[in-house]
PDB file of N, CA and C in Angstrom:
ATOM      1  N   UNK A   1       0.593   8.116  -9.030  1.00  0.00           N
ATOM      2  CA  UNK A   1      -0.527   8.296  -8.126  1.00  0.00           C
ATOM      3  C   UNK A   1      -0.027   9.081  -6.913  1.00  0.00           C
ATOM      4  N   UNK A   2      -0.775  10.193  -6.508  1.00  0.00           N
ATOM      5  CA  UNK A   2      -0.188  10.508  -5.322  1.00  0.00           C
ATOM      6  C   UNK A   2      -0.527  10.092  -4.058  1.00  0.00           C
ATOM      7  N   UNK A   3       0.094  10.509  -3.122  1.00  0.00           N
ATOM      8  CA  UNK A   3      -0.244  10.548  -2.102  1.00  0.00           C
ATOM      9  C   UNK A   3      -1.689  10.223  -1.308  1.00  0.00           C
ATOM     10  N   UNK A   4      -2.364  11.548  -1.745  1.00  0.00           N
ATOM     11  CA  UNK A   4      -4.011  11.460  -1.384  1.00  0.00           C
ATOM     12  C   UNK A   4      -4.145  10.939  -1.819  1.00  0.00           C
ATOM     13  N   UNK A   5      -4.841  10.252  -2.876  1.00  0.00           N
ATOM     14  CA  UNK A   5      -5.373   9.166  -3.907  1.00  0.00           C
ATOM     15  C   UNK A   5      -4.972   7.619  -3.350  1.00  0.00           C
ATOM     16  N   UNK A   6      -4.054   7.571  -2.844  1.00  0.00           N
ATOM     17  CA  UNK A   6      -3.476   5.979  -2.492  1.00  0.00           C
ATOM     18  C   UNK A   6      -4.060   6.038  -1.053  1.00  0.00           C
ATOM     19  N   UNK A   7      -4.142   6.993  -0.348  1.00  0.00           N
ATOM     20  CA  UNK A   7      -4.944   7.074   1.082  1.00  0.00           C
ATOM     21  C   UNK A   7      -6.067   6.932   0.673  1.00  0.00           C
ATOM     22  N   UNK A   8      -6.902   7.527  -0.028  1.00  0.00           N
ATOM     23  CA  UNK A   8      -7.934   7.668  -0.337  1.00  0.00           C
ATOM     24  C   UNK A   8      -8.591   5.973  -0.643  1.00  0.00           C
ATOM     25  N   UNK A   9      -7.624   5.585  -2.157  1.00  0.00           N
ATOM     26  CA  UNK A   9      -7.560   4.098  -2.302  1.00  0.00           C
ATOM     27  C   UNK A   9      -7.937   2.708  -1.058  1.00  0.00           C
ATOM     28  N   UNK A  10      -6.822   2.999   0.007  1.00  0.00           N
ATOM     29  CA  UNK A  10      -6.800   1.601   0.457  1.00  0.00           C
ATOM     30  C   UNK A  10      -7.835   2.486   1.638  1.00  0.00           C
ATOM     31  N   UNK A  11      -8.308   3.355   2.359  1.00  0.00           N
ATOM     32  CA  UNK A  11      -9.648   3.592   2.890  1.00  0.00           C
ATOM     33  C   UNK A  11     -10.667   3.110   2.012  1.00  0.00           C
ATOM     34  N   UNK A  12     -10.924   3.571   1.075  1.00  0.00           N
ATOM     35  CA  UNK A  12     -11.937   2.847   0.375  1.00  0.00           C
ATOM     36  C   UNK A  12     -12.271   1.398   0.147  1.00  0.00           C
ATOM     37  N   UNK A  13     -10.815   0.722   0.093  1.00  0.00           N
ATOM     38  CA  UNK A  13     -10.427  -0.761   0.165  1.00  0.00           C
ATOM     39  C   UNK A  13     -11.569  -1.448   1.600  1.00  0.00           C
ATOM     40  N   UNK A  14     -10.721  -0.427   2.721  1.00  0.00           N
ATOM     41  CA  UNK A  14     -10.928  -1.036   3.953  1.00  0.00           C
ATOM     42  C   UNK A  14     -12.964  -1.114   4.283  1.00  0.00           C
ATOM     43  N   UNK A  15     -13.238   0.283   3.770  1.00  0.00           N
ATOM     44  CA  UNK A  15     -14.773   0.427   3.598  1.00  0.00           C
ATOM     45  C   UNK A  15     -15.408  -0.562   2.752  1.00  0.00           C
ATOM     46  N   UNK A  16     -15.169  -1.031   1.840  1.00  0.00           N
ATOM     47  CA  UNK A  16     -16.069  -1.996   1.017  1.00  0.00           C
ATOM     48  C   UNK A  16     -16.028  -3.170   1.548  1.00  0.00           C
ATOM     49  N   UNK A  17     -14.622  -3.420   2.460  1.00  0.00           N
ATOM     50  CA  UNK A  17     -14.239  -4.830   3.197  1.00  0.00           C
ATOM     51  C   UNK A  17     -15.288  -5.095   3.895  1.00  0.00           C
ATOM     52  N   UNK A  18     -15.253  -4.054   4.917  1.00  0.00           N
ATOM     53  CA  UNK A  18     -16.472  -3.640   6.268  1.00  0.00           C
ATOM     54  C   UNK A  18     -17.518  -4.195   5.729  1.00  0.00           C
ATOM     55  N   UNK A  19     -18.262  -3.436   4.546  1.00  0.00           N
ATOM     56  CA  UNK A  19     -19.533  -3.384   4.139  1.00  0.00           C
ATOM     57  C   UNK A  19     -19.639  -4.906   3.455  1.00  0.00           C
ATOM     58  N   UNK A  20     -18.957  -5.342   2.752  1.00  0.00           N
ATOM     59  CA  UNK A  20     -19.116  -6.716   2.056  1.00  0.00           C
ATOM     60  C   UNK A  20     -19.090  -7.681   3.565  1.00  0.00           C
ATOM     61  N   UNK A  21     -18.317  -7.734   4.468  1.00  0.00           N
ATOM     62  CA  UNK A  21     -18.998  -8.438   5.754  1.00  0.00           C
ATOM     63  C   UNK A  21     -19.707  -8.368   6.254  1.00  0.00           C
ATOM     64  N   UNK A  22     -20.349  -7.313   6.881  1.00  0.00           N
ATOM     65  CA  UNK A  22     -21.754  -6.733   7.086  1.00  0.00           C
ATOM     66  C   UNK A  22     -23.043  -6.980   6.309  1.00  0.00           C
ATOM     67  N   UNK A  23     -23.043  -7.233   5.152  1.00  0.00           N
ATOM     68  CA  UNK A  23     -23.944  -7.268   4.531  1.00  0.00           C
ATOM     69  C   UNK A  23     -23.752  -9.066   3.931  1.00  0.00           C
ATOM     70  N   UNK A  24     -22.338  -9.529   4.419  1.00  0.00           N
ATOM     71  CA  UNK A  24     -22.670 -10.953   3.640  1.00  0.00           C
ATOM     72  C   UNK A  24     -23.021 -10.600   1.685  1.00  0.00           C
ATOM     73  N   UNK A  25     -22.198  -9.625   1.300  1.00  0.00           N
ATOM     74  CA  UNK A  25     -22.083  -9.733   0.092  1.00  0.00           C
ATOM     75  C   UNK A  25     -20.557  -9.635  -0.510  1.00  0.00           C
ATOM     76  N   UNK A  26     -20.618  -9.916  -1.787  1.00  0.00           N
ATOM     77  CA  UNK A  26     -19.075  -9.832  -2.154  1.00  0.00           C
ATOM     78  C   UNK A  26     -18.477  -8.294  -2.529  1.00  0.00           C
ATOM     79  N   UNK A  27     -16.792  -8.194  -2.583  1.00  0.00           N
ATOM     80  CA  UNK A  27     -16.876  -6.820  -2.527  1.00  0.00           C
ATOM     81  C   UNK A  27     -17.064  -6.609  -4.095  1.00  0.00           C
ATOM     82  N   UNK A  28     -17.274  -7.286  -5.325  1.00  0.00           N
ATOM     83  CA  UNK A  28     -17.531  -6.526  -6.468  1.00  0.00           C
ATOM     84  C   UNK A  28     -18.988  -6.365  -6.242  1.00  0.00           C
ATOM     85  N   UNK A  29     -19.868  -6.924  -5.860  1.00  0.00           N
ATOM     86  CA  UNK A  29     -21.452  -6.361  -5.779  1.00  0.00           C
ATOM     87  C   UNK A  29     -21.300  -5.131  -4.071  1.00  0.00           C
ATOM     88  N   UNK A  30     -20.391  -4.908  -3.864  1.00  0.00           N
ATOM     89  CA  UNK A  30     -20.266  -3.543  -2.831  1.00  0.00           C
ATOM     90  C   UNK A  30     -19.941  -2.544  -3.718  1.00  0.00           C
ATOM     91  N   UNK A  31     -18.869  -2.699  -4.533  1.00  0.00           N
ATOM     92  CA  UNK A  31     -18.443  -2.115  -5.303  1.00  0.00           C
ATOM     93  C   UNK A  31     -19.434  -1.560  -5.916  1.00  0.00           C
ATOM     94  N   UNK A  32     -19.723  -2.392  -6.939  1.00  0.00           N
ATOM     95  CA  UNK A  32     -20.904  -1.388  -7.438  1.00  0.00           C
ATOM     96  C   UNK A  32     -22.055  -0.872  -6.724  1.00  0.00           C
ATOM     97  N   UNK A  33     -22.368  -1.036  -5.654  1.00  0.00           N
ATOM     98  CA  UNK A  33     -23.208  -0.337  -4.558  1.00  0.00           C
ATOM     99  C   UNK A  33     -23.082   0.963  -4.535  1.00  0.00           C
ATOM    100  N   UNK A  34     -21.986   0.846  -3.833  1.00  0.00           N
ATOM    101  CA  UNK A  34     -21.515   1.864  -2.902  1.00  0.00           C
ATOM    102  C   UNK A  34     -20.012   2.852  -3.624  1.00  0.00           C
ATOM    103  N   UNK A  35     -19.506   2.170  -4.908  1.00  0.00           N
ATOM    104  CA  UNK A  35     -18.429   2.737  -5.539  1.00  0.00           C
ATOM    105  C   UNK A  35     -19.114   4.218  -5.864  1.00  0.00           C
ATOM    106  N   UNK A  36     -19.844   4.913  -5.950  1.00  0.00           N
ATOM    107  CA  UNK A  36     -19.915   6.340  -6.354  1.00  0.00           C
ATOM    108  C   UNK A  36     -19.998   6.737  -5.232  1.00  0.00           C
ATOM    109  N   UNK A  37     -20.667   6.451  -4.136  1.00  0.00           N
ATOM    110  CA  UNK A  37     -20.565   7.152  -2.751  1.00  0.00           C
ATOM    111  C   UNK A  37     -19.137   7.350  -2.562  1.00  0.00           C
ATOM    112  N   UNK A  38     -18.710   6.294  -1.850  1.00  0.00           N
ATOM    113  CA  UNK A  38     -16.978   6.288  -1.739  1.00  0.00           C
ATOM    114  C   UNK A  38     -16.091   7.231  -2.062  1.00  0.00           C
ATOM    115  N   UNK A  39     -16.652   6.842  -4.068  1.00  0.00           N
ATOM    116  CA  UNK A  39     -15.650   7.676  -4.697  1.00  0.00           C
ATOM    117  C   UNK A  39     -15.472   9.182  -4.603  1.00  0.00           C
ATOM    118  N   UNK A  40     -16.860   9.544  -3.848  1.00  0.00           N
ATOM    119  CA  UNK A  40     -17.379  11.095  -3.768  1.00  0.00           C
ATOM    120  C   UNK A  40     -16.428  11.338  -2.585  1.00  0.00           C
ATOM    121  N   UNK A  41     -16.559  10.572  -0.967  1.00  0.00           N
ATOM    122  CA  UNK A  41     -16.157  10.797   0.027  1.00  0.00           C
ATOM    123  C   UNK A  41     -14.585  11.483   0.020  1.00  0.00           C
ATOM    124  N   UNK A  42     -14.322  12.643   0.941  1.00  0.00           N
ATOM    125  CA  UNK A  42     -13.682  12.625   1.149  1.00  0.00           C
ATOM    126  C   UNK A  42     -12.398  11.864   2.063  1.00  0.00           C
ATOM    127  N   UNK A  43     -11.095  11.991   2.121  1.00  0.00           N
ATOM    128  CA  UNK A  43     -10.471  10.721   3.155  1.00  0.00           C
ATOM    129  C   UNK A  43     -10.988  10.693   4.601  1.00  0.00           C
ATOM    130  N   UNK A  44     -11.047  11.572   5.211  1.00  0.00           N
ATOM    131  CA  UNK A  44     -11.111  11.735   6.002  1.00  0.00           C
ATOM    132  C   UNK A  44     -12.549  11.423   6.544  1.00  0.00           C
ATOM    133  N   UNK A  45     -13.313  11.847   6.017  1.00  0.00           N
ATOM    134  CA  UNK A  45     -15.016  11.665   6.397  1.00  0.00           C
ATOM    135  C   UNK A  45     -14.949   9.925   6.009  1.00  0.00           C
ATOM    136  N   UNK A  46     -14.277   9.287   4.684  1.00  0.00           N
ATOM    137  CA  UNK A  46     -14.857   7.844   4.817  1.00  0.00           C
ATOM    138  C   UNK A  46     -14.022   7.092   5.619  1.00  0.00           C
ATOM    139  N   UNK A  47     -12.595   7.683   6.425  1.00  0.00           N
ATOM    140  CA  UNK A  47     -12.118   7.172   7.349  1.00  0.00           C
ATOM    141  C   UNK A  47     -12.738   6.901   9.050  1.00  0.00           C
ATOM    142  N   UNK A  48     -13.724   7.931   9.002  1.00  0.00           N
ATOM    143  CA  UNK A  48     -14.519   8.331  10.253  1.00  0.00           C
ATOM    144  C   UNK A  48     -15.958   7.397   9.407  1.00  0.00           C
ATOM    145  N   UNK A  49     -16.510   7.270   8.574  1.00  0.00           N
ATOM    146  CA  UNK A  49     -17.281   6.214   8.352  1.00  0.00           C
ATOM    147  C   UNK A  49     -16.902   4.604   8.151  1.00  0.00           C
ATOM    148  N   UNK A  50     -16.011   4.434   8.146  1.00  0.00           N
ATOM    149  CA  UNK A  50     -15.038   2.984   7.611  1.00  0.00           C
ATOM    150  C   UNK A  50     -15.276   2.824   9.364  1.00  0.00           C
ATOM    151  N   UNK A  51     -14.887   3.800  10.556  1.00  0.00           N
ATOM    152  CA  UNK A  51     -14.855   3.153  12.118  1.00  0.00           C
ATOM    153  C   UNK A  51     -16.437   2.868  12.342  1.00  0.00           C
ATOM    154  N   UNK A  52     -17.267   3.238  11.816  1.00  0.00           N
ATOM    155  CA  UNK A  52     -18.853   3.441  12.145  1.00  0.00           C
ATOM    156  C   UNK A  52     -19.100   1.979  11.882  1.00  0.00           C
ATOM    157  N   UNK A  53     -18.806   1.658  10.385  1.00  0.00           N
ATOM    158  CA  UNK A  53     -19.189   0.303   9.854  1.00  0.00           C
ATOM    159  C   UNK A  53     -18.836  -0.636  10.846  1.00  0.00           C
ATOM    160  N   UNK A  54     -17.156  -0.452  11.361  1.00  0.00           N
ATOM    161  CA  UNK A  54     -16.782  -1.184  12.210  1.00  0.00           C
ATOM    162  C   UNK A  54     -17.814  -1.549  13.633  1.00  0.00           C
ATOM    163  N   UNK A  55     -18.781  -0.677  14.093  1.00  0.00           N
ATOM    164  CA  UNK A  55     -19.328  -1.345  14.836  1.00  0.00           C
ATOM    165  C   UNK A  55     -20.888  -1.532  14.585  1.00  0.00           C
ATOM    166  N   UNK A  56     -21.072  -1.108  13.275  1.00  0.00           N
ATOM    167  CA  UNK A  56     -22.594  -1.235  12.550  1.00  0.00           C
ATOM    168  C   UNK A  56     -22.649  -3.259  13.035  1.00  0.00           C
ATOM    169  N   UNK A  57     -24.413  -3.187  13.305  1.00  0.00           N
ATOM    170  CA  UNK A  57     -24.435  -4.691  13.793  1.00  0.00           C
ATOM    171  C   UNK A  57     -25.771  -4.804  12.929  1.00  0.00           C
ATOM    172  N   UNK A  58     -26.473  -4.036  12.231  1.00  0.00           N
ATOM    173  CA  UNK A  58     -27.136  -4.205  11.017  1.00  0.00           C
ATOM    174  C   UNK A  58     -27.163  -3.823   9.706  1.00  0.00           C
ATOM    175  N   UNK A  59     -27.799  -4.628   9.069  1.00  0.00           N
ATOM    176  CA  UNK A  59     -27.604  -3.670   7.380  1.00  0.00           C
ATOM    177  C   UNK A  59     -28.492  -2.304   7.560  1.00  0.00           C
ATOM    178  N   UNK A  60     -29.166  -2.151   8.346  1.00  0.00           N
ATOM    179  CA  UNK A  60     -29.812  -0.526   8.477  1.00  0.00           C
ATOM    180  C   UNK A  60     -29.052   0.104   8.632  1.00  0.00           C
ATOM    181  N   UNK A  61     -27.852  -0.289   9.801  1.00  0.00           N
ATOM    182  CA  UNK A  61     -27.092   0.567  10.239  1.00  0.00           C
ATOM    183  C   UNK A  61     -25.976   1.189   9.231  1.00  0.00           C
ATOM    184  N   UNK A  62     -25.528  -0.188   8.393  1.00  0.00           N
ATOM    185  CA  UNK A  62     -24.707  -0.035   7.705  1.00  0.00           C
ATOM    186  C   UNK A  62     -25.148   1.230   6.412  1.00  0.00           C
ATOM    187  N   UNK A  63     -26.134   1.247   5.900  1.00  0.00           N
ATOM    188  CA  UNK A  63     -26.729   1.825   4.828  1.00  0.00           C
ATOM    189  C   UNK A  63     -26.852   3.425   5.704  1.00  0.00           C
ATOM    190  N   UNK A  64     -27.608   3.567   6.866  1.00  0.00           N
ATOM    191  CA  UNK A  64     -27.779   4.508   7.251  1.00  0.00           C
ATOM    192  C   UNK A  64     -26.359   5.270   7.220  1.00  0.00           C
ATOM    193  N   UNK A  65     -25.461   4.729   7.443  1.00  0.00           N
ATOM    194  CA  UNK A  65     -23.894   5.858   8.205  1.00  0.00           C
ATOM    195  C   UNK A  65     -23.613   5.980   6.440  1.00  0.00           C
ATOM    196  N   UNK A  66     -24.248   5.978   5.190  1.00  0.00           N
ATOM    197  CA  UNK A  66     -23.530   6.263   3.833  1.00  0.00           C
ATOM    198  C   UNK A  66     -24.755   7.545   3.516  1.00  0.00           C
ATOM    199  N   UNK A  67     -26.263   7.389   4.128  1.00  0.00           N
ATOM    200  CA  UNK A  67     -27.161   8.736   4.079  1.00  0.00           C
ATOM    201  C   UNK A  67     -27.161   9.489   4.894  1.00  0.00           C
TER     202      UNK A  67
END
């Protein structure tokens, strides 16, 4: 695995964390939510969305920063 891909990996980790607290769901039902978004994101853009979640204080909010 390289490099990018393992960054890529545990960002994605940290994003579903966010979102499964936020939403009060578990991360395999995030997973399948939100796993094709993610998987699309680049590192960098879902690293700058992973800080958003961090201060998202609704599920609007949360859903909105992935449209």
């Amino acid at each position: 695995m390289s490099i990018k891909m393992a960054e890529h990996r545990l960002v994605k980790g940290i994003a579903i964390s966010i979102i499964s607290t936020r939403l009060e769901k578990s991360l395999d039902e995030i997973e399948s939510l939100f796993g094709v978004i993610l998987d699309t994101e680049p590192t960098d853009v879902l690293a700058a969305k992973a800080k958003q979640l961090a201060t998202a204080t609704t599920v609007e909010q949360c859903i909105d920063i992935f449209i």
